[in-house]
Protein backbone atom coordinates (compact mmCIF):
# COMPACT_ATOMS: atom_id res chain seq x y z
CA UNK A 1 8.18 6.30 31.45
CA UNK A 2 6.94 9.51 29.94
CA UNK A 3 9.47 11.90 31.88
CA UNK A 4 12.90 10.66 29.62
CA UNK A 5 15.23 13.14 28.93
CA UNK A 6 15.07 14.88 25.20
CA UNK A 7 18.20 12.16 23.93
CA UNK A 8 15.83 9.02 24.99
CA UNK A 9 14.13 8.00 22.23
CA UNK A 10 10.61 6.39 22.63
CA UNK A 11 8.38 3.91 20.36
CA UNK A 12 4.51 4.94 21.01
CA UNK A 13 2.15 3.09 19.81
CA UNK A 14 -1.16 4.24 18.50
CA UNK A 15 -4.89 3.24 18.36
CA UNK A 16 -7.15 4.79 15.84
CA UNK A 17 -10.29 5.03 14.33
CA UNK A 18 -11.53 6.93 11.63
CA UNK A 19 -14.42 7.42 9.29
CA UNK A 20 -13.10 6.57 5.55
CA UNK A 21 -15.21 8.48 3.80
CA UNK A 22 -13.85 11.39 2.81
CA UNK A 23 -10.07 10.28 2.29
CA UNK A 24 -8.28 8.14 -0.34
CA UNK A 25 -7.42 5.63 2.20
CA UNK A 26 -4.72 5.11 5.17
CA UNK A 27 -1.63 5.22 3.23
CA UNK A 28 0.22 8.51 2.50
CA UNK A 29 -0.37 9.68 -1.31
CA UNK A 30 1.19 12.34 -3.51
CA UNK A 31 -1.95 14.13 -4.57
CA UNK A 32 -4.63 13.11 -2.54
CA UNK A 33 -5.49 13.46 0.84
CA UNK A 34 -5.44 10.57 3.10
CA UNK A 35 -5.63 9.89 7.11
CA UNK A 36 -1.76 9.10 7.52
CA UNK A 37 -0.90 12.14 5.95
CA UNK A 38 -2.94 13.91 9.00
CA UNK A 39 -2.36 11.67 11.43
CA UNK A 40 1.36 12.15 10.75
CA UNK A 41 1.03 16.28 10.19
CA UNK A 42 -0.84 16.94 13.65
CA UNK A 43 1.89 14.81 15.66
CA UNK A 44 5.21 16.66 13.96
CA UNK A 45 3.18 20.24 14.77
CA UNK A 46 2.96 18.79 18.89
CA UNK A 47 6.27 17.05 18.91
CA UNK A 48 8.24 19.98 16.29
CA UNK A 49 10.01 17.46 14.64
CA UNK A 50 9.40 15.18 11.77
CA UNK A 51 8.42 11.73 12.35
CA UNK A 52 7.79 8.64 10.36
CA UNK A 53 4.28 6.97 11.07
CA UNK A 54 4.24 3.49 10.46
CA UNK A 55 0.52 1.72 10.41
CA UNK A 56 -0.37 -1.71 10.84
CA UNK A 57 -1.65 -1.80 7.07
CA UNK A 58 -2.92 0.10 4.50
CA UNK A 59 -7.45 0.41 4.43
CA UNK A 60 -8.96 1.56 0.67
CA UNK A 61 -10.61 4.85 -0.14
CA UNK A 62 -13.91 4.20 1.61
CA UNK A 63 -12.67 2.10 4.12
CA UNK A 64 -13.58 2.73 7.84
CA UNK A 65 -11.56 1.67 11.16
CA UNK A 66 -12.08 1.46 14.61
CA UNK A 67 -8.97 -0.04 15.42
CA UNK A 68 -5.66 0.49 13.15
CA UNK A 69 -2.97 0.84 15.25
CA UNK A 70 0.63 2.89 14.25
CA UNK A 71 3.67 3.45 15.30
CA UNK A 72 6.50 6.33 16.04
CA UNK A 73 9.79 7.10 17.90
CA UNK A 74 10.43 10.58 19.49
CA UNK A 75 12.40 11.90 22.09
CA UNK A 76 10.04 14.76 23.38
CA UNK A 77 9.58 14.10 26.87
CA UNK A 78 5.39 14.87 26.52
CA UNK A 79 2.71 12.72 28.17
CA UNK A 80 1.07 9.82 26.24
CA UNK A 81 -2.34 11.84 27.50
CA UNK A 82 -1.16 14.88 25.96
CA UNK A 83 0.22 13.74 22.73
CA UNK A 84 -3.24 11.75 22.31
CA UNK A 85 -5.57 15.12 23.46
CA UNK A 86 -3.39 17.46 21.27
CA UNK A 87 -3.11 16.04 17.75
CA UNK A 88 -7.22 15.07 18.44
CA UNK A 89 -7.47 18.72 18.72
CA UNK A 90 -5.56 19.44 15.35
CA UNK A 91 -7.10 16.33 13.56
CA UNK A 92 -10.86 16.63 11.91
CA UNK A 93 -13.85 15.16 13.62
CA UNK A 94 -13.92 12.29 11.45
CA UNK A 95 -10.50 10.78 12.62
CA UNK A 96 -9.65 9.97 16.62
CA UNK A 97 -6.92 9.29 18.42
CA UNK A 98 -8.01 6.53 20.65
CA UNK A 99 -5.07 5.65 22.89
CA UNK A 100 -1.39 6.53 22.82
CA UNK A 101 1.08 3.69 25.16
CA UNK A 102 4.73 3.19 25.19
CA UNK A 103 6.15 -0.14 23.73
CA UNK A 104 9.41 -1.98 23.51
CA UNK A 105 12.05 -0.41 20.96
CA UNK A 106 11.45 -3.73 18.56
CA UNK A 107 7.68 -3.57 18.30
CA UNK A 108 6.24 -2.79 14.85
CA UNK A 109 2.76 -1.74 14.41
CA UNK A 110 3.20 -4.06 11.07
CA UNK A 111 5.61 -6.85 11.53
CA UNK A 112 4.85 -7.25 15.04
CA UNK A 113 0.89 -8.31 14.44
CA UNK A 114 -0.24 -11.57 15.11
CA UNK A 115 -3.52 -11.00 12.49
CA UNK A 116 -6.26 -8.81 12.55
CA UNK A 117 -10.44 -8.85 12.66
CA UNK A 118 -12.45 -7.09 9.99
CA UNK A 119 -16.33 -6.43 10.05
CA UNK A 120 -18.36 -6.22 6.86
CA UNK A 121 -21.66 -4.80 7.16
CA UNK A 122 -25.08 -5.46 4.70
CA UNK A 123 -28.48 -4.24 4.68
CA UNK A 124 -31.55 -5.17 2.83
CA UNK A 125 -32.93 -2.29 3.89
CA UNK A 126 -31.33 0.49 3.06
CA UNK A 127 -31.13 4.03 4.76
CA UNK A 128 -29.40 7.19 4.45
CA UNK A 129 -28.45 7.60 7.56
CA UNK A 130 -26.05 4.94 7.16
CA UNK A 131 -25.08 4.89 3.05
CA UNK A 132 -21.93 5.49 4.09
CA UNK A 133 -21.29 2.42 6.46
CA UNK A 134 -23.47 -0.48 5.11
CA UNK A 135 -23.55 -1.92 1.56
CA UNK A 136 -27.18 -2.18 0.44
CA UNK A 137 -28.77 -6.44 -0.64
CA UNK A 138 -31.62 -6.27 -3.08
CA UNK A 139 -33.58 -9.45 -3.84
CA UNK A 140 -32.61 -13.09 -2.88
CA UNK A 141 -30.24 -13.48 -0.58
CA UNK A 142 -30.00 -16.91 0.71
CA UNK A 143 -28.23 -16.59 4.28
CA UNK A 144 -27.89 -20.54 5.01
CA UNK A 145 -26.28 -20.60 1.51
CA UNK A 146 -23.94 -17.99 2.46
CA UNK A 147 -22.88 -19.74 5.40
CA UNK A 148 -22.20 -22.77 3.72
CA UNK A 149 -19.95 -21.52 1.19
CA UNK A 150 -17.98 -19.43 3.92
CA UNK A 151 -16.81 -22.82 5.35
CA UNK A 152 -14.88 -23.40 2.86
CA UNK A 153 -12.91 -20.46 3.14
CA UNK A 154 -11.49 -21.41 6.55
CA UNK A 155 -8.10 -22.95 7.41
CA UNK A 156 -4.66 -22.40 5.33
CA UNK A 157 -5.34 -21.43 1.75
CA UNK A 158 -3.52 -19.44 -1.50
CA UNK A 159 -5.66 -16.92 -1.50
CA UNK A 160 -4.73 -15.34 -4.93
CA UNK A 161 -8.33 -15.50 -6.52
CA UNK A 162 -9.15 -13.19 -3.64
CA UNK A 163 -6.07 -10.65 -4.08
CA UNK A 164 -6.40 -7.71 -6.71
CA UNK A 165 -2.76 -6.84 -7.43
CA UNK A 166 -1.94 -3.33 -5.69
CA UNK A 167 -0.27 -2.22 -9.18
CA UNK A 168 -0.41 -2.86 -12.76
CA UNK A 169 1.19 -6.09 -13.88
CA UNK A 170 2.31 -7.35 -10.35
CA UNK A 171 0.60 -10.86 -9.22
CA UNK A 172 -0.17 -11.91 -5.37
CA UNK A 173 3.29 -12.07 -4.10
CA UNK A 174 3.19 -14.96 -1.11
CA UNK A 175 -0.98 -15.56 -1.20
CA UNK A 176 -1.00 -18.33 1.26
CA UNK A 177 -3.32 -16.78 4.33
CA UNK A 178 -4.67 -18.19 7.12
CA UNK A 179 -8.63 -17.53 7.64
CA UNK A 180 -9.17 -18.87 11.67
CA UNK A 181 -13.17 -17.35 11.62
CA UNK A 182 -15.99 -16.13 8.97
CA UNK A 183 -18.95 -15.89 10.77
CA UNK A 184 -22.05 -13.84 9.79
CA UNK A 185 -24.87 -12.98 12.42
CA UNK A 186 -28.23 -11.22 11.54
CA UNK A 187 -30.22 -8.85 13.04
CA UNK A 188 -33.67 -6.44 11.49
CA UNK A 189 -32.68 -6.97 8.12
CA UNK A 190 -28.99 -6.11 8.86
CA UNK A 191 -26.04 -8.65 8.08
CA UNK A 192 -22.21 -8.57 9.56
CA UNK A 193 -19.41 -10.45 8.49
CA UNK A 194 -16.64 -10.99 10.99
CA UNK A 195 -13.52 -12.11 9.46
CA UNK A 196 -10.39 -13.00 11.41
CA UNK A 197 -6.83 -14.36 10.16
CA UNK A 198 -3.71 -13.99 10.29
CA UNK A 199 -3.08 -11.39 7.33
CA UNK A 200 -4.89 -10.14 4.63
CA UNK A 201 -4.01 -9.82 1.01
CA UNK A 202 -4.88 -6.34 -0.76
CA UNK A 203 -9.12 -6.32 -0.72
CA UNK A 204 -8.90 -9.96 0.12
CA UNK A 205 -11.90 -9.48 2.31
CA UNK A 206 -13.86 -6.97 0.03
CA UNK A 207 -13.31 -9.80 -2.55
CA UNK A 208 -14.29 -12.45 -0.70
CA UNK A 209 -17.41 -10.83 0.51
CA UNK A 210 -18.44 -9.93 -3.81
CA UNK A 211 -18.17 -13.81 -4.15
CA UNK A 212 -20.11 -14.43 -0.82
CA UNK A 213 -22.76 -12.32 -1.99
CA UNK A 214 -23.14 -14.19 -5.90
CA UNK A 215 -23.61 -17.36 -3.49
CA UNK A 216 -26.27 -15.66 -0.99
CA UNK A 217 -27.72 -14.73 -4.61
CA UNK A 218 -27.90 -17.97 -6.51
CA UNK A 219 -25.68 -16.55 -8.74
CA UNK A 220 -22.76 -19.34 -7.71
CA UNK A 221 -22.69 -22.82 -6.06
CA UNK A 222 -21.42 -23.23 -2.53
CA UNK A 223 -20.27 -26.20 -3.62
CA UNK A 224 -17.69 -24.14 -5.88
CA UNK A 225 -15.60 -22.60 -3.99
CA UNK A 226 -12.92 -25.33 -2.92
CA UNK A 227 -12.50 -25.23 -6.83
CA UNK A 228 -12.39 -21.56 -6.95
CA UNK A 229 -9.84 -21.21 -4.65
CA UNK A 230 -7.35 -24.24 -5.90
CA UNK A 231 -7.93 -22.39 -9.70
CA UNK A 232 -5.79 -19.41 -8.30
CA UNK A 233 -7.42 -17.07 -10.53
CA UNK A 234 -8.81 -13.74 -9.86
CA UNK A 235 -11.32 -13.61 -12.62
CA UNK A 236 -13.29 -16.68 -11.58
CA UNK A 237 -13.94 -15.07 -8.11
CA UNK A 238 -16.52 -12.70 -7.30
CA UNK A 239 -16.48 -8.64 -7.60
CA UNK A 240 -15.12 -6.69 -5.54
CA UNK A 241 -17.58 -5.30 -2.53
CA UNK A 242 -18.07 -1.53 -2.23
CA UNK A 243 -15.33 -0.39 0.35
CA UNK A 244 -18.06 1.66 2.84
CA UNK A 245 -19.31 -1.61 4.58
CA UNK A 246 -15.83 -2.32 5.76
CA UNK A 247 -14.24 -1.64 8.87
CA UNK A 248 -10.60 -2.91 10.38
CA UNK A 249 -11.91 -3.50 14.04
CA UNK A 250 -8.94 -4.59 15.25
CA UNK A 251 -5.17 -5.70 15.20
CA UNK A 252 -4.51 -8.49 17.24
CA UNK A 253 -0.22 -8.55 18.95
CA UNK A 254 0.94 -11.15 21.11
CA UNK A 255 -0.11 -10.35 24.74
CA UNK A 256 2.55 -8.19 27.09
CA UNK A 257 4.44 -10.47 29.11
């Protein structure tokens, strides 16, 4: 597969992680640096040619991943291995390349996903060795109540309390999500929010998580949220979480056949 002529074109697909801290998100921006902008540069200085890197989805400034996938089309004849090991040479420490593989002509890293898994991390006891990847709980935090109130976030809902609009004056276009899992598991003081559905709407789970957290704090009924989310509106809902507890673990695509 990876010895076509130069006229063949070919749709790789890519895996990546990447450490959001120092970037202004995924998504390519005029005057600010962000990982798609790399990601993108280091592959047209291997391949020589311009390309057009299309990801799964856009992550926030802050944002971590450890499994965004993207897509491309060339007609360089290189190996998947070398394409991976050369733009991880060109791209910064903080931002890896974790497989390259060849997929059908019609797959898109975006249209083509069946949903995706996001893990939120909490502390209540914070440390700077990890600032940058866990958001710090101080005072009550009622767990059972938290895990109430996440049931009733499951199943088919309009998520547009959830959805901050990506720019000024636009509402939730199409809010209705699917949520299949929100569990949360414990361990030394540490919290982690798994979240799995079929799509997300812009900082959907970062808002979520802001109203999850007003529960854990006694700050909001359990009981509320079936109301909260039939109301529709954002400014009921909680505030937004701080982006650095959030990672996009995965994008989940129909098994190969």
């Amino acid at each position: 597969m990876n010895n076509k002529s130069n006229d063949s074109p070919r749709r790789i697909k890519l895996t990546i992680a990447y450490d959001g801290t120092n970037y202004f998100g995924w998504q390519v921006q005029r005057s600010a640096l962000s990982i798609q902008t790399l990601v993108q540069s280091s592959l047209e200085r291997i391949l020589r040619h311009p390309i057009s890197l299309t990801g799964a989805g856009r992550t926030d400034a802050g944002v971590h991943a450890e499994g965004q996938t993207a897509h491309f089309d060339t007609s360089v004849p290189l190996s998947l291995a070398r394409i991976r090991l050369s733009a991880n040479a060109l791209l910064p420490p903080d931002i890896r390349i974790l497989n390259a593989e060849e997929v059908p002509s019609d797959f898109h890293a975006r249209y083509s996903a069946q949903g995706k898994i996001y893990h939120y991390y909490l502390t209540t006891a914070p440390d700077p060795t990890t600032r940058l990847y866990r958001t710090p709980i101080f005072g009550t935090f009622d767990m059972d109540a938290l895990k109430i109130a996440s049931l009733s976030f499951l199943g088919t809902h309009d998520f547009a309390a959830f959805a901050n609009s990506a720019h000024k004056g636009t509402a939730a276009h199409d809010s209705i999500r699917t949520l299949s899992r929100l569990d949360l598991y414990e361990q030394d003081g540490s919290y982690r929010l798994e979240f799995e559905g079929d799509g997300f709407l812009y900082k959907m789970v970062r808002n979520i998580t802001g109203t999850l957290l007003e529960v854990a704090r006694g700050q909001r009924c359990p009981k509320s949220i079936p109301a909260l989310i039939a109301g529709r509106d954002r400014k009921q809902a909680g505030p937004t979480a701080p982006p650095q507890g959030l990672f996009l673990m995965r994008v989940l695509y129909r098994p190969k056949k």
